[in-house]
N, C-alpha and C. Protein backbone atom coordinates (compact mmCIF):
# COMPACT_ATOMS: atom_id res chain seq x y z
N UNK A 1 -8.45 1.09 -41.32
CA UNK A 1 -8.38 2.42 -40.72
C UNK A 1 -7.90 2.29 -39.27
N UNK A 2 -7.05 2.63 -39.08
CA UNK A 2 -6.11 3.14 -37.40
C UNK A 2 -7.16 4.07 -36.50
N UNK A 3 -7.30 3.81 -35.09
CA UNK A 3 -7.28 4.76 -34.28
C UNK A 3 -7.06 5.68 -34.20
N UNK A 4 -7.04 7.07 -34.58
CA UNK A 4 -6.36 8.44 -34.17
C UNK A 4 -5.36 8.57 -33.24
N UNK A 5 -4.37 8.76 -33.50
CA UNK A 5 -3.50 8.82 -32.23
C UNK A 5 -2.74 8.31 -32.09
N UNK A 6 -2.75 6.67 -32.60
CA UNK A 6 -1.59 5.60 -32.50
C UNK A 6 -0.97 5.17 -34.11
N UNK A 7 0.22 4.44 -34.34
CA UNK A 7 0.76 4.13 -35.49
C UNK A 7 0.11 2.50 -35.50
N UNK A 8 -0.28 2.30 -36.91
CA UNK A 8 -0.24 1.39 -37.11
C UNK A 8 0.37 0.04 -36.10
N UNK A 9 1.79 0.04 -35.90
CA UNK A 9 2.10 -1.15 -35.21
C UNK A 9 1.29 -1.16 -33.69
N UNK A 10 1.05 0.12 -33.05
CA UNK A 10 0.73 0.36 -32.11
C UNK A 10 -0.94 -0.42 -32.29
N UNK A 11 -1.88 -0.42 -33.13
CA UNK A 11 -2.94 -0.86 -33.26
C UNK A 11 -3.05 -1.99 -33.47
N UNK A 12 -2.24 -2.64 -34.30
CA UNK A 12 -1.59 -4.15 -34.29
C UNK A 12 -1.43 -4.80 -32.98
N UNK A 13 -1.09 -4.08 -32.08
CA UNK A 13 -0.88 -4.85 -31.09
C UNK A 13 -1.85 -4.73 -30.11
N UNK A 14 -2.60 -3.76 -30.01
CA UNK A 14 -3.87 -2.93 -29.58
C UNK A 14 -4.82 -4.24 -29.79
N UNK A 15 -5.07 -4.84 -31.15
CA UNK A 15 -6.00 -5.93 -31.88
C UNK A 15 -5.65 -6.99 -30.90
N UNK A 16 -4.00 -7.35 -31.35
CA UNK A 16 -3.71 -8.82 -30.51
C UNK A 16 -4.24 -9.25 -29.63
N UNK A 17 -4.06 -7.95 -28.49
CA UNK A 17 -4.05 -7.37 -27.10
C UNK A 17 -5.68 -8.25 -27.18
N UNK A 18 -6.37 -7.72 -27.96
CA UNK A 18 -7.95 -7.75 -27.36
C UNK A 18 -8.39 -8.51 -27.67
N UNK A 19 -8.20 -9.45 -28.80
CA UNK A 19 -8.17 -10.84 -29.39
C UNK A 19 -7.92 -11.69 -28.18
N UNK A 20 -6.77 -11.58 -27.54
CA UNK A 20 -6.26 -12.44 -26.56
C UNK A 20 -6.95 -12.58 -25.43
N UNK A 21 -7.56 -11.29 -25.19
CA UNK A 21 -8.34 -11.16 -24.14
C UNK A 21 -10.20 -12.09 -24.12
N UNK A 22 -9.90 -11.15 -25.25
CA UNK A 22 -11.56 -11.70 -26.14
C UNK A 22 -12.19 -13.50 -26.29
N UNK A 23 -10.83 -14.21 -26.46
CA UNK A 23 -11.09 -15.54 -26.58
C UNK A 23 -11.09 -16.01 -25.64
N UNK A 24 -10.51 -16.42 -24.50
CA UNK A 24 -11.21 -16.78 -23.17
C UNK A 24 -12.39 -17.02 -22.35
N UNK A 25 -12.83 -15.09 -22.43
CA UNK A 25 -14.29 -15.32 -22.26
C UNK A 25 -15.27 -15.85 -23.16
N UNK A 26 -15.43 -15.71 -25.02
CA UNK A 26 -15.67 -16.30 -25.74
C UNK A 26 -16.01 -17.94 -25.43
N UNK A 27 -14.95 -18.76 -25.38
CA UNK A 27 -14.86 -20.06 -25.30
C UNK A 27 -15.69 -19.98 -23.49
N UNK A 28 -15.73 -19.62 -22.95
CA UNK A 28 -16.29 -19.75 -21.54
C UNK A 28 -17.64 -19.61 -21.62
N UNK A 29 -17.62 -18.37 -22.41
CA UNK A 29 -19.63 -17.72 -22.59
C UNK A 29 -20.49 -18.98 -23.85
N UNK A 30 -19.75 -19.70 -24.95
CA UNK A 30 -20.11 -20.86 -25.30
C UNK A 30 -19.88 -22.11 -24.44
N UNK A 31 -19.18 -22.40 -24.21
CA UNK A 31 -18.94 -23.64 -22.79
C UNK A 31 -20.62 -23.27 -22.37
N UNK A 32 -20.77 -22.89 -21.67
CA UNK A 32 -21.68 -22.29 -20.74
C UNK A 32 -23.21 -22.73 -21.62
N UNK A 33 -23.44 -22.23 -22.74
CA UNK A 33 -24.31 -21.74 -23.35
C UNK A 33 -24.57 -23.61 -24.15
N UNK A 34 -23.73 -24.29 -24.16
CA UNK A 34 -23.71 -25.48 -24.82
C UNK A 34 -23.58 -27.10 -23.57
N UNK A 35 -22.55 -26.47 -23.04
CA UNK A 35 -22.21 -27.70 -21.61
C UNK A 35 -20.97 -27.88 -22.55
N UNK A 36 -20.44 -27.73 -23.04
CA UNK A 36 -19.36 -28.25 -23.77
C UNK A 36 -18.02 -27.91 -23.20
N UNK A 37 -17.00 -28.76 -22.92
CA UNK A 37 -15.58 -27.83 -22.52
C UNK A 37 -15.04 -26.75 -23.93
N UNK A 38 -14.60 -25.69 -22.94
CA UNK A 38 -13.99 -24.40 -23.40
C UNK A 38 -13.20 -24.71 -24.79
N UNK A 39 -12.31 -26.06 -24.88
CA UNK A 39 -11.27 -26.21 -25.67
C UNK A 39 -12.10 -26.99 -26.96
N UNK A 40 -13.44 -27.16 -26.88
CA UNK A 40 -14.06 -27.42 -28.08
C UNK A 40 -14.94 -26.26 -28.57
N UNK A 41 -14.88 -25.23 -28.20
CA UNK A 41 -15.45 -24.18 -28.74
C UNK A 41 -15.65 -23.72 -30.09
N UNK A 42 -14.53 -24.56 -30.93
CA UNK A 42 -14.64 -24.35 -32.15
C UNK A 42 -15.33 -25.12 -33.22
N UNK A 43 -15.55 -26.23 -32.21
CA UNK A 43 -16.16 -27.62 -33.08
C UNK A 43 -17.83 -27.09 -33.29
N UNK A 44 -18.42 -25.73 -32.35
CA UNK A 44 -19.55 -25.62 -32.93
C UNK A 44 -20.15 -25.15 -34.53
N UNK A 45 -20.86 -24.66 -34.31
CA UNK A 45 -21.65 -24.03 -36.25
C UNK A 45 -20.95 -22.78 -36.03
N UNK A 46 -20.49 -22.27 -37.34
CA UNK A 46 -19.91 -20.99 -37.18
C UNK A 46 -20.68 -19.94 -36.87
N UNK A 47 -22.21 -20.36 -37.08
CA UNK A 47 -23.14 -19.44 -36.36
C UNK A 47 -23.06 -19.06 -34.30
N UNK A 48 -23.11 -20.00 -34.23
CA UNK A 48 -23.09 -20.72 -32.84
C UNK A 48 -21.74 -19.85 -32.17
N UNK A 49 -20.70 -20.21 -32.91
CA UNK A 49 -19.24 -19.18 -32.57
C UNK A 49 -19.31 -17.92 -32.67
N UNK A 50 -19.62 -17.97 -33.85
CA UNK A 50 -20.00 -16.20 -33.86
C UNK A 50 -21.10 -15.14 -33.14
N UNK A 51 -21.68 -16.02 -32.55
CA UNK A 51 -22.80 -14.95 -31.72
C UNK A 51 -22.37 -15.16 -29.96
N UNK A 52 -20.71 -16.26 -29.73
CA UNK A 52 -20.47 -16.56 -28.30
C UNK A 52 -18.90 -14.97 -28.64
N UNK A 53 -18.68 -15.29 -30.02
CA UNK A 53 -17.71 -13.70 -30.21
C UNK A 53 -18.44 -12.68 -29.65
N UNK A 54 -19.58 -12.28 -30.64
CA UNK A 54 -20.63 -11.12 -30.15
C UNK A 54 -20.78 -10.99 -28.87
N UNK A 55 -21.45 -12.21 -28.13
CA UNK A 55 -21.65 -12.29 -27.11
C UNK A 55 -20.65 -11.59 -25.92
N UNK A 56 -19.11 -12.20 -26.17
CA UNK A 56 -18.12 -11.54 -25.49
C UNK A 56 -17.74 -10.26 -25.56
N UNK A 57 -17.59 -9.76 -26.86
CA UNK A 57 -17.10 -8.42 -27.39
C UNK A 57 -18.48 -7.47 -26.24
N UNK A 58 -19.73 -7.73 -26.48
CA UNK A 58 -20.71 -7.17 -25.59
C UNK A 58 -20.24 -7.08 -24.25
N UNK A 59 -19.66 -8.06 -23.91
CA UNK A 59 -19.19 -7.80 -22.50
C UNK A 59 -18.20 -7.06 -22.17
N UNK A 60 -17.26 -7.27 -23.15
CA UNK A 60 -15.73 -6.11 -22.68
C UNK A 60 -16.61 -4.74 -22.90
N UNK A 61 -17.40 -4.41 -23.72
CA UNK A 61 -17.96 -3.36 -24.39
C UNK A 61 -18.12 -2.95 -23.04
N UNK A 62 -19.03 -3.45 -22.27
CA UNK A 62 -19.64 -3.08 -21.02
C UNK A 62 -18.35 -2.57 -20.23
N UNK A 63 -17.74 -3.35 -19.70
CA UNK A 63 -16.69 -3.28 -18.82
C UNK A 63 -15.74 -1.82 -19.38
N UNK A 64 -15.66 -1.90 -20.62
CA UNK A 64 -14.36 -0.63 -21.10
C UNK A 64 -15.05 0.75 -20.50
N UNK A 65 -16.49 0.76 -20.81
CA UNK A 65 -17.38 1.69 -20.98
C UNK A 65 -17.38 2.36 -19.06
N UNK A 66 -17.40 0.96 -18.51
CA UNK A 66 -17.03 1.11 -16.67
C UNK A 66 -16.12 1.80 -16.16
N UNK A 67 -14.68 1.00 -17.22
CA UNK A 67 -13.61 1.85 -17.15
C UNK A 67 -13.01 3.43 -17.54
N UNK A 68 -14.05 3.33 -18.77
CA UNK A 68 -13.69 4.93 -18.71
C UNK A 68 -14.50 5.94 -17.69
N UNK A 69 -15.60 5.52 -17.46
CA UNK A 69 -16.36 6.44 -16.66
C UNK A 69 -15.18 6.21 -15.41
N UNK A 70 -14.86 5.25 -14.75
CA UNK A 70 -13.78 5.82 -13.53
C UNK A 70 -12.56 6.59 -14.07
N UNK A 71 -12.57 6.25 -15.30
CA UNK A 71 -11.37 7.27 -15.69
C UNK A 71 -11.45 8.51 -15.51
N UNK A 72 -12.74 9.02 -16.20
CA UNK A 72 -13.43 10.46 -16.31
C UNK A 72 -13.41 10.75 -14.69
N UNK A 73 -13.99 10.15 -13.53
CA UNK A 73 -14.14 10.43 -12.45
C UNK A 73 -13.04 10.78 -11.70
N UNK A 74 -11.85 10.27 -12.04
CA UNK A 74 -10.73 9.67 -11.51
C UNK A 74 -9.77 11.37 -11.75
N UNK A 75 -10.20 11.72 -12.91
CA UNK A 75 -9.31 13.01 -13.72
C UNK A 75 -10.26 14.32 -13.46
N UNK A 76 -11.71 13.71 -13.06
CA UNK A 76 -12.24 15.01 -12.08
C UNK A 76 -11.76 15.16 -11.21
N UNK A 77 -11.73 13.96 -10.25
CA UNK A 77 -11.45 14.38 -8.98
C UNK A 77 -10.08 14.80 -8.74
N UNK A 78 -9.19 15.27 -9.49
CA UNK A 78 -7.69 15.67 -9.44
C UNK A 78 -8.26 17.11 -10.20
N UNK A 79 -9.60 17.71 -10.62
CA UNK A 79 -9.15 19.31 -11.53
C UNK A 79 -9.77 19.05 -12.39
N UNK A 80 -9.68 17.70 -13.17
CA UNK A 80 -9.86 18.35 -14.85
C UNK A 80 -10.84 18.96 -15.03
N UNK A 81 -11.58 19.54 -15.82
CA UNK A 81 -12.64 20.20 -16.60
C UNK A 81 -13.53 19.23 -17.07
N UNK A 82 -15.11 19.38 -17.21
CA UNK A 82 -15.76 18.77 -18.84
C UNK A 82 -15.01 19.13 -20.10
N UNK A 83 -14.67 20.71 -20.28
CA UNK A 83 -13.72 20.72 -21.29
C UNK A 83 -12.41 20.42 -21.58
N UNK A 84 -11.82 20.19 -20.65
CA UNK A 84 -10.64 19.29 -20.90
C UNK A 84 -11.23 17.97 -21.13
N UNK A 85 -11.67 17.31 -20.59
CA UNK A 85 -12.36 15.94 -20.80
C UNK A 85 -13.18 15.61 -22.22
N UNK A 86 -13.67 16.77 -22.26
CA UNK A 86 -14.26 16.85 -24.15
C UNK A 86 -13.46 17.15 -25.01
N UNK A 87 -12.55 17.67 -24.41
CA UNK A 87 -11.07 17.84 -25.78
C UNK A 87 -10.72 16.31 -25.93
N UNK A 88 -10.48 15.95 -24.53
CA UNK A 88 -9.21 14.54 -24.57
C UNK A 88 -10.21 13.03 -25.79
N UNK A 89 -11.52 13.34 -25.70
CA UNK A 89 -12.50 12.35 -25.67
C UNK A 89 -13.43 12.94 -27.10
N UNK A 90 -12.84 14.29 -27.54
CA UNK A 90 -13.24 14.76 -29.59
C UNK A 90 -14.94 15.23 -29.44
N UNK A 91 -15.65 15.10 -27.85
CA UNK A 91 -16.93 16.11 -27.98
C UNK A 91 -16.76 16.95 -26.88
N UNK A 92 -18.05 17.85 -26.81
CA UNK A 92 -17.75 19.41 -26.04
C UNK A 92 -17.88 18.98 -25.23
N UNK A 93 -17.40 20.62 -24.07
CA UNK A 93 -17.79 20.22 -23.05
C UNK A 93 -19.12 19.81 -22.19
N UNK A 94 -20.14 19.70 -22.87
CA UNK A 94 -21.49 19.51 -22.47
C UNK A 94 -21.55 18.18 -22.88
N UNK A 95 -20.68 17.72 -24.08
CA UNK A 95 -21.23 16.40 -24.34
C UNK A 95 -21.01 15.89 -23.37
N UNK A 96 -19.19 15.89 -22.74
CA UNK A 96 -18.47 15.16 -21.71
C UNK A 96 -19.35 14.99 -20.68
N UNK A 97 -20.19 16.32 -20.03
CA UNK A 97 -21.18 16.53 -19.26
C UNK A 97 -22.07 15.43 -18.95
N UNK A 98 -22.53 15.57 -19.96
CA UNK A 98 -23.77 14.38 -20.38
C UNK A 98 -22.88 13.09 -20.58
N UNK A 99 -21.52 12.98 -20.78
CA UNK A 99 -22.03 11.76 -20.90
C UNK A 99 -21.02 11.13 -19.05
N UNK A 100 -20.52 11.53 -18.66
CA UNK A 100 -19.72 11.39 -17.29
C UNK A 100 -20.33 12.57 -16.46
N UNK A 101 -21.57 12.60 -15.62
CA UNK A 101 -22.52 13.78 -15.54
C UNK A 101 -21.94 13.84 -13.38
N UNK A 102 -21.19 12.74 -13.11
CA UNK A 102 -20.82 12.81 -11.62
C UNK A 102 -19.04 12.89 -11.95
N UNK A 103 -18.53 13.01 -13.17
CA UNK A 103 -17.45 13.19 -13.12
C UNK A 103 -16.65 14.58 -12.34
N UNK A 104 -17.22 15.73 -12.83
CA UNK A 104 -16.59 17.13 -12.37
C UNK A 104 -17.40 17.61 -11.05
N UNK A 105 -17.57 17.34 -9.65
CA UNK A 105 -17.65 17.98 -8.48
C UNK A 105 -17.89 19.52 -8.36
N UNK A 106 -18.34 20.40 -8.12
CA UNK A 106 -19.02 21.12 -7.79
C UNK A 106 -17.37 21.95 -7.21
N UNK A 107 -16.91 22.93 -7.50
CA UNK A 107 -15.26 23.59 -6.91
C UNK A 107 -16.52 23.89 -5.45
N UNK A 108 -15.38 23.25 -4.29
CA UNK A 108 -15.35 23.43 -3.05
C UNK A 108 -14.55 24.75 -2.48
N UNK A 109 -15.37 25.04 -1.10
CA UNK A 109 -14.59 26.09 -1.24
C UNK A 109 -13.21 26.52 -1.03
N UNK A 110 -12.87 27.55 -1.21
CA UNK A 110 -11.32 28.43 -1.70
C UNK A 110 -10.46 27.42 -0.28
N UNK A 111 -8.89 26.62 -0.47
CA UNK A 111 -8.98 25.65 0.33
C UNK A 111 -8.82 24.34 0.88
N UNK A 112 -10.16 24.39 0.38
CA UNK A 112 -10.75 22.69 0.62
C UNK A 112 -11.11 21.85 -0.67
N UNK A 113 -10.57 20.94 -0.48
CA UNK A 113 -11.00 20.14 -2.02
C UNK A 113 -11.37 18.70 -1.30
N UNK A 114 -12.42 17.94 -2.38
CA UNK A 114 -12.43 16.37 -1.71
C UNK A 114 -12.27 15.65 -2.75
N UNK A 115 -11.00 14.66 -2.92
CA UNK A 115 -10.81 13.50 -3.66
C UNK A 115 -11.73 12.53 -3.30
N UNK A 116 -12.17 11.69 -4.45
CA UNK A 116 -13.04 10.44 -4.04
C UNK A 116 -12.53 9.49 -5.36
N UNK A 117 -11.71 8.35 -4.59
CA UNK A 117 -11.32 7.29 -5.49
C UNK A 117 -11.28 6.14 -4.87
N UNK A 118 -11.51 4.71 -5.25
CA UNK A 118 -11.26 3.31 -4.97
C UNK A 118 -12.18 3.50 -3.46
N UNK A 119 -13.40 4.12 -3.99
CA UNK A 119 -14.27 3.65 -2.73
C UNK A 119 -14.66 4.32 -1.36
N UNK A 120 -13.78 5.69 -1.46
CA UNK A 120 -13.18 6.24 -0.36
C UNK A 120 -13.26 7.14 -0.60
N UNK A 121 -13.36 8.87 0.35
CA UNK A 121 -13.09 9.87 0.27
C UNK A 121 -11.88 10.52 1.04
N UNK A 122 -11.50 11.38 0.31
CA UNK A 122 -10.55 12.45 1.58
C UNK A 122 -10.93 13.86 1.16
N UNK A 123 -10.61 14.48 2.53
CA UNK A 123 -10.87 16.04 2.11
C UNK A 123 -9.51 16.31 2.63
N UNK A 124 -8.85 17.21 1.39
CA UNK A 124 -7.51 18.43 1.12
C UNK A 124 -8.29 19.80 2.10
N UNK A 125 -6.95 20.14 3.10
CA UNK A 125 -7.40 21.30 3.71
C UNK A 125 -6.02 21.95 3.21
N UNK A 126 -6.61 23.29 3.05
CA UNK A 126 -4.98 24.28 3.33
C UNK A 126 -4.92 24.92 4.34
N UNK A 127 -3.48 24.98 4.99
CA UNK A 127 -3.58 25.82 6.03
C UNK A 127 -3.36 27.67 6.02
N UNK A 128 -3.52 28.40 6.51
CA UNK A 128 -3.11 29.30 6.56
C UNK A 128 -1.69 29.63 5.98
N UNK A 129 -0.81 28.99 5.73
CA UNK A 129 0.33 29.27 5.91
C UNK A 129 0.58 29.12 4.17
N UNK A 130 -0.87 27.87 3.68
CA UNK A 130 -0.89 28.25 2.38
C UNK A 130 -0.02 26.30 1.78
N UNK A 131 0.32 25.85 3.09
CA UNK A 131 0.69 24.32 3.06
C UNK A 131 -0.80 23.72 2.68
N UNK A 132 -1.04 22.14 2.30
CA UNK A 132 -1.82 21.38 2.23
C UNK A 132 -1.98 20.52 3.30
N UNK A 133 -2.75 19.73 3.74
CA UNK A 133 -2.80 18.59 4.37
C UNK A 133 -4.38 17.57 4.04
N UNK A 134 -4.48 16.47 4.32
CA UNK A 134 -5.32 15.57 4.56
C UNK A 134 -6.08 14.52 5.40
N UNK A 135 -7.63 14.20 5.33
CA UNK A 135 -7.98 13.41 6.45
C UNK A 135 -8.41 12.57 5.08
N UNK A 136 -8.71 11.25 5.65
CA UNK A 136 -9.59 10.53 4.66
C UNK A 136 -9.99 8.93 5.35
N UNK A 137 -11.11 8.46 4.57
CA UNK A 137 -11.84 7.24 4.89
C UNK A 137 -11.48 6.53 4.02
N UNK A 138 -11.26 5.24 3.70
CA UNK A 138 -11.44 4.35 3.06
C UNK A 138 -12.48 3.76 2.68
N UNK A 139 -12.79 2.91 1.84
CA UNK A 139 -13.64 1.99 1.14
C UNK A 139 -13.65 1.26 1.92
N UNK A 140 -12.77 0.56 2.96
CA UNK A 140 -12.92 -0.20 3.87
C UNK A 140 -13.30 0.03 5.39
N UNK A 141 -13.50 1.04 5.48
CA UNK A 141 -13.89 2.06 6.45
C UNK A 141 -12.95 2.58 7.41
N UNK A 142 -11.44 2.37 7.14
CA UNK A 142 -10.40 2.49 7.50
C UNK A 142 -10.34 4.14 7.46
N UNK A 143 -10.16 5.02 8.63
CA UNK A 143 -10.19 6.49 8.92
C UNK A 143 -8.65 6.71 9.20
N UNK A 144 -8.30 7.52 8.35
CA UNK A 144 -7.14 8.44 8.88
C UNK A 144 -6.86 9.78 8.86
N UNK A 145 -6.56 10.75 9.96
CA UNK A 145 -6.56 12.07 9.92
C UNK A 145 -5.02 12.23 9.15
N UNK A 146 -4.69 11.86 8.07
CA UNK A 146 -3.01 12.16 7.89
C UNK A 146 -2.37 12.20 9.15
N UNK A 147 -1.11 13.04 8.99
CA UNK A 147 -0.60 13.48 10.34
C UNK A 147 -0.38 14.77 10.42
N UNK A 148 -0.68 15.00 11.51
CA UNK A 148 -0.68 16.37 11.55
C UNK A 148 0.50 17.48 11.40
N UNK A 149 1.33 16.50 11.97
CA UNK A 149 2.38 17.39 11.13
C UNK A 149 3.10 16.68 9.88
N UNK A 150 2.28 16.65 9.60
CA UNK A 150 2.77 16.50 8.05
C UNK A 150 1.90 17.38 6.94
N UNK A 151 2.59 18.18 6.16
CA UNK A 151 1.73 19.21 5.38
C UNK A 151 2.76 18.99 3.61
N UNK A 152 2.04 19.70 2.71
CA UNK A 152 2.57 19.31 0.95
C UNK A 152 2.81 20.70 0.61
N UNK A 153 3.81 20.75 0.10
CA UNK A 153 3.51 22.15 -0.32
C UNK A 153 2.56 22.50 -1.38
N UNK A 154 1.96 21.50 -2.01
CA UNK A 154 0.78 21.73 -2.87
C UNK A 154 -0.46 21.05 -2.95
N UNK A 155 -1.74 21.44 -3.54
CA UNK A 155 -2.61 20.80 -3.40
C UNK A 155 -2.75 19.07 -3.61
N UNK A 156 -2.02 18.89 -4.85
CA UNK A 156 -1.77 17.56 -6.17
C UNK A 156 -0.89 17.07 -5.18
N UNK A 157 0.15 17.35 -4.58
CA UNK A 157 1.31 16.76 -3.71
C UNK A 157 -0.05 15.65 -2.48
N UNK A 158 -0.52 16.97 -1.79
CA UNK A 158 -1.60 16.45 -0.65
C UNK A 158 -2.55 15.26 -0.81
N UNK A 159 -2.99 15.46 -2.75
CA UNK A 159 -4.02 14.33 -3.47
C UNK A 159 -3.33 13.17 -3.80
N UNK A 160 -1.97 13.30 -3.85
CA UNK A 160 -1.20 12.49 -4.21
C UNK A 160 -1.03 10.74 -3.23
N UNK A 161 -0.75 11.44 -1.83
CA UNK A 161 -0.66 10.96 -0.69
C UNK A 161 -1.62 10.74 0.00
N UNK A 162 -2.78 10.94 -0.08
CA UNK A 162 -4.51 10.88 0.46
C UNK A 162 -5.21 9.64 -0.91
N UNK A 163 -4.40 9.85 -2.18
CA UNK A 163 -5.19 8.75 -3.20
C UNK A 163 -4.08 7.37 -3.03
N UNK A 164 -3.45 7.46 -2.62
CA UNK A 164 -2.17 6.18 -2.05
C UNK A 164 -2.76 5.60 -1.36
N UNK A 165 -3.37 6.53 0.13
CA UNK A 165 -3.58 5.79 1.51
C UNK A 165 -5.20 5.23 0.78
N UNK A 166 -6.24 5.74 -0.02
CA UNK A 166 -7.73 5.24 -0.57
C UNK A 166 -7.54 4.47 -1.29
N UNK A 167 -6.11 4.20 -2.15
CA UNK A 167 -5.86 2.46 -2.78
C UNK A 167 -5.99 1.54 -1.72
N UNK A 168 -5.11 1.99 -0.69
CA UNK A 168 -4.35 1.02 0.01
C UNK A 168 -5.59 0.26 0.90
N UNK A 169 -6.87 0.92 1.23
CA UNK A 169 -8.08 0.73 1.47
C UNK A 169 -9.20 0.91 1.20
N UNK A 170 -8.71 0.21 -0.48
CA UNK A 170 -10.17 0.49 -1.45
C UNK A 170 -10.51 -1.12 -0.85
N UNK A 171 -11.49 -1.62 -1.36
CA UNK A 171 -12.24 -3.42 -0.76
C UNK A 171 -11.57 -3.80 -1.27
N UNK A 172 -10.85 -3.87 -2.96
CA UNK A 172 -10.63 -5.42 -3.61
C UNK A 172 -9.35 -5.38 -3.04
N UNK A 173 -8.49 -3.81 -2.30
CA UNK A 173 -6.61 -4.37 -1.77
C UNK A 173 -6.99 -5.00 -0.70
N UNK A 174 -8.16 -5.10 -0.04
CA UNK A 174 -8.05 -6.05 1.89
C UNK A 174 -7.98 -7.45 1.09
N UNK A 175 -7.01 -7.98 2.20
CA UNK A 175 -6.57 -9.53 1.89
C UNK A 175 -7.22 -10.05 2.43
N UNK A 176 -8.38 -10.62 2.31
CA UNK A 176 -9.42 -11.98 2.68
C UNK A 176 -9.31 -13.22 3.24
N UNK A 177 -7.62 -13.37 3.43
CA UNK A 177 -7.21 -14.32 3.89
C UNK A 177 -7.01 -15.10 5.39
């Protein structure tokens, strides 16, 4: 049985994809669990292999589950709905609710909006004139008022250019070097 959504070859490669991924940590989370190097991972009991599979699959499990919640957060903080989010994701909008419950922000007022991504906030002002503009902090504590003369003609234009500058100073982009 296929995924909803994708063709067959598309899931085929979807598998590969995660197989490929999957065995690495596998052979690492047995290494670990035995003292054994990674590249004999197979020489254990197929019991032994199969619960360092489990073992891994548990972990991406975790991590995907990370990833979608920033997803969900990520598509609040640009607008979306719980009900758009419960359409995209096959439960209501209350499920979405419950289950991404800091995803959808509270509508700010008529205006003002605040993006929050990679660690960082900015707040979208409009001006009178009905232009956008932005201030924002980084994850790295890096502050910038945009510029002032610089304005979007739309809100998404303004989020656009305020979620650029909160990559560019989320923690994991500072170079440590």
């Amino acid at each position: 049985m296929t995924v909803s959504g994708i063709t067959p070859e598309e899931q085929a490669e979807l598998d590969k994809a995660l197989y490929d991924a999957l065995n690495p940590l596998a052979s690492a989370i047995r290494s670990r669990q035995t003292g054994l190097p990674a590249e004999r991972m197979w020489e254990a009991s197929p019991i032994e292999v199969g619960l360092s599979v489990l073992a891994a699959w548990k972990v991406m499990a975790a991590e995907v589950e990370r990833l979608i919640a920033h997803a969900a957060a990520t598509a609040g903080s640009y607008g979306a709905s719980y009900e758009q989010m419960g359409a995209v994701w096959g439960i209501t909008r209350q499920g979405a609710r419950k289950k991404w419950p800091d995803a959808v922000s509270r509508p700010a007022p008529a205006g003002r909006r605040t993006l929050a991504l990679f660690g960082g906030t900015a707040a979208l002002v409009q001006a009178p004139s009905g232009d956008w503009s932005w201030t924002g902090v980084g994850a790295d504590g890096a502050s910038s008022l945009g510029s002032d003369e610089t304005y979007y003609a739309t809100a998404e234009e303004a989020a656009a250019h305020a979620g650029a500058y909160l990559k560019e100073h989320a923690l994991d982009a500072v170079d440590h070097s």
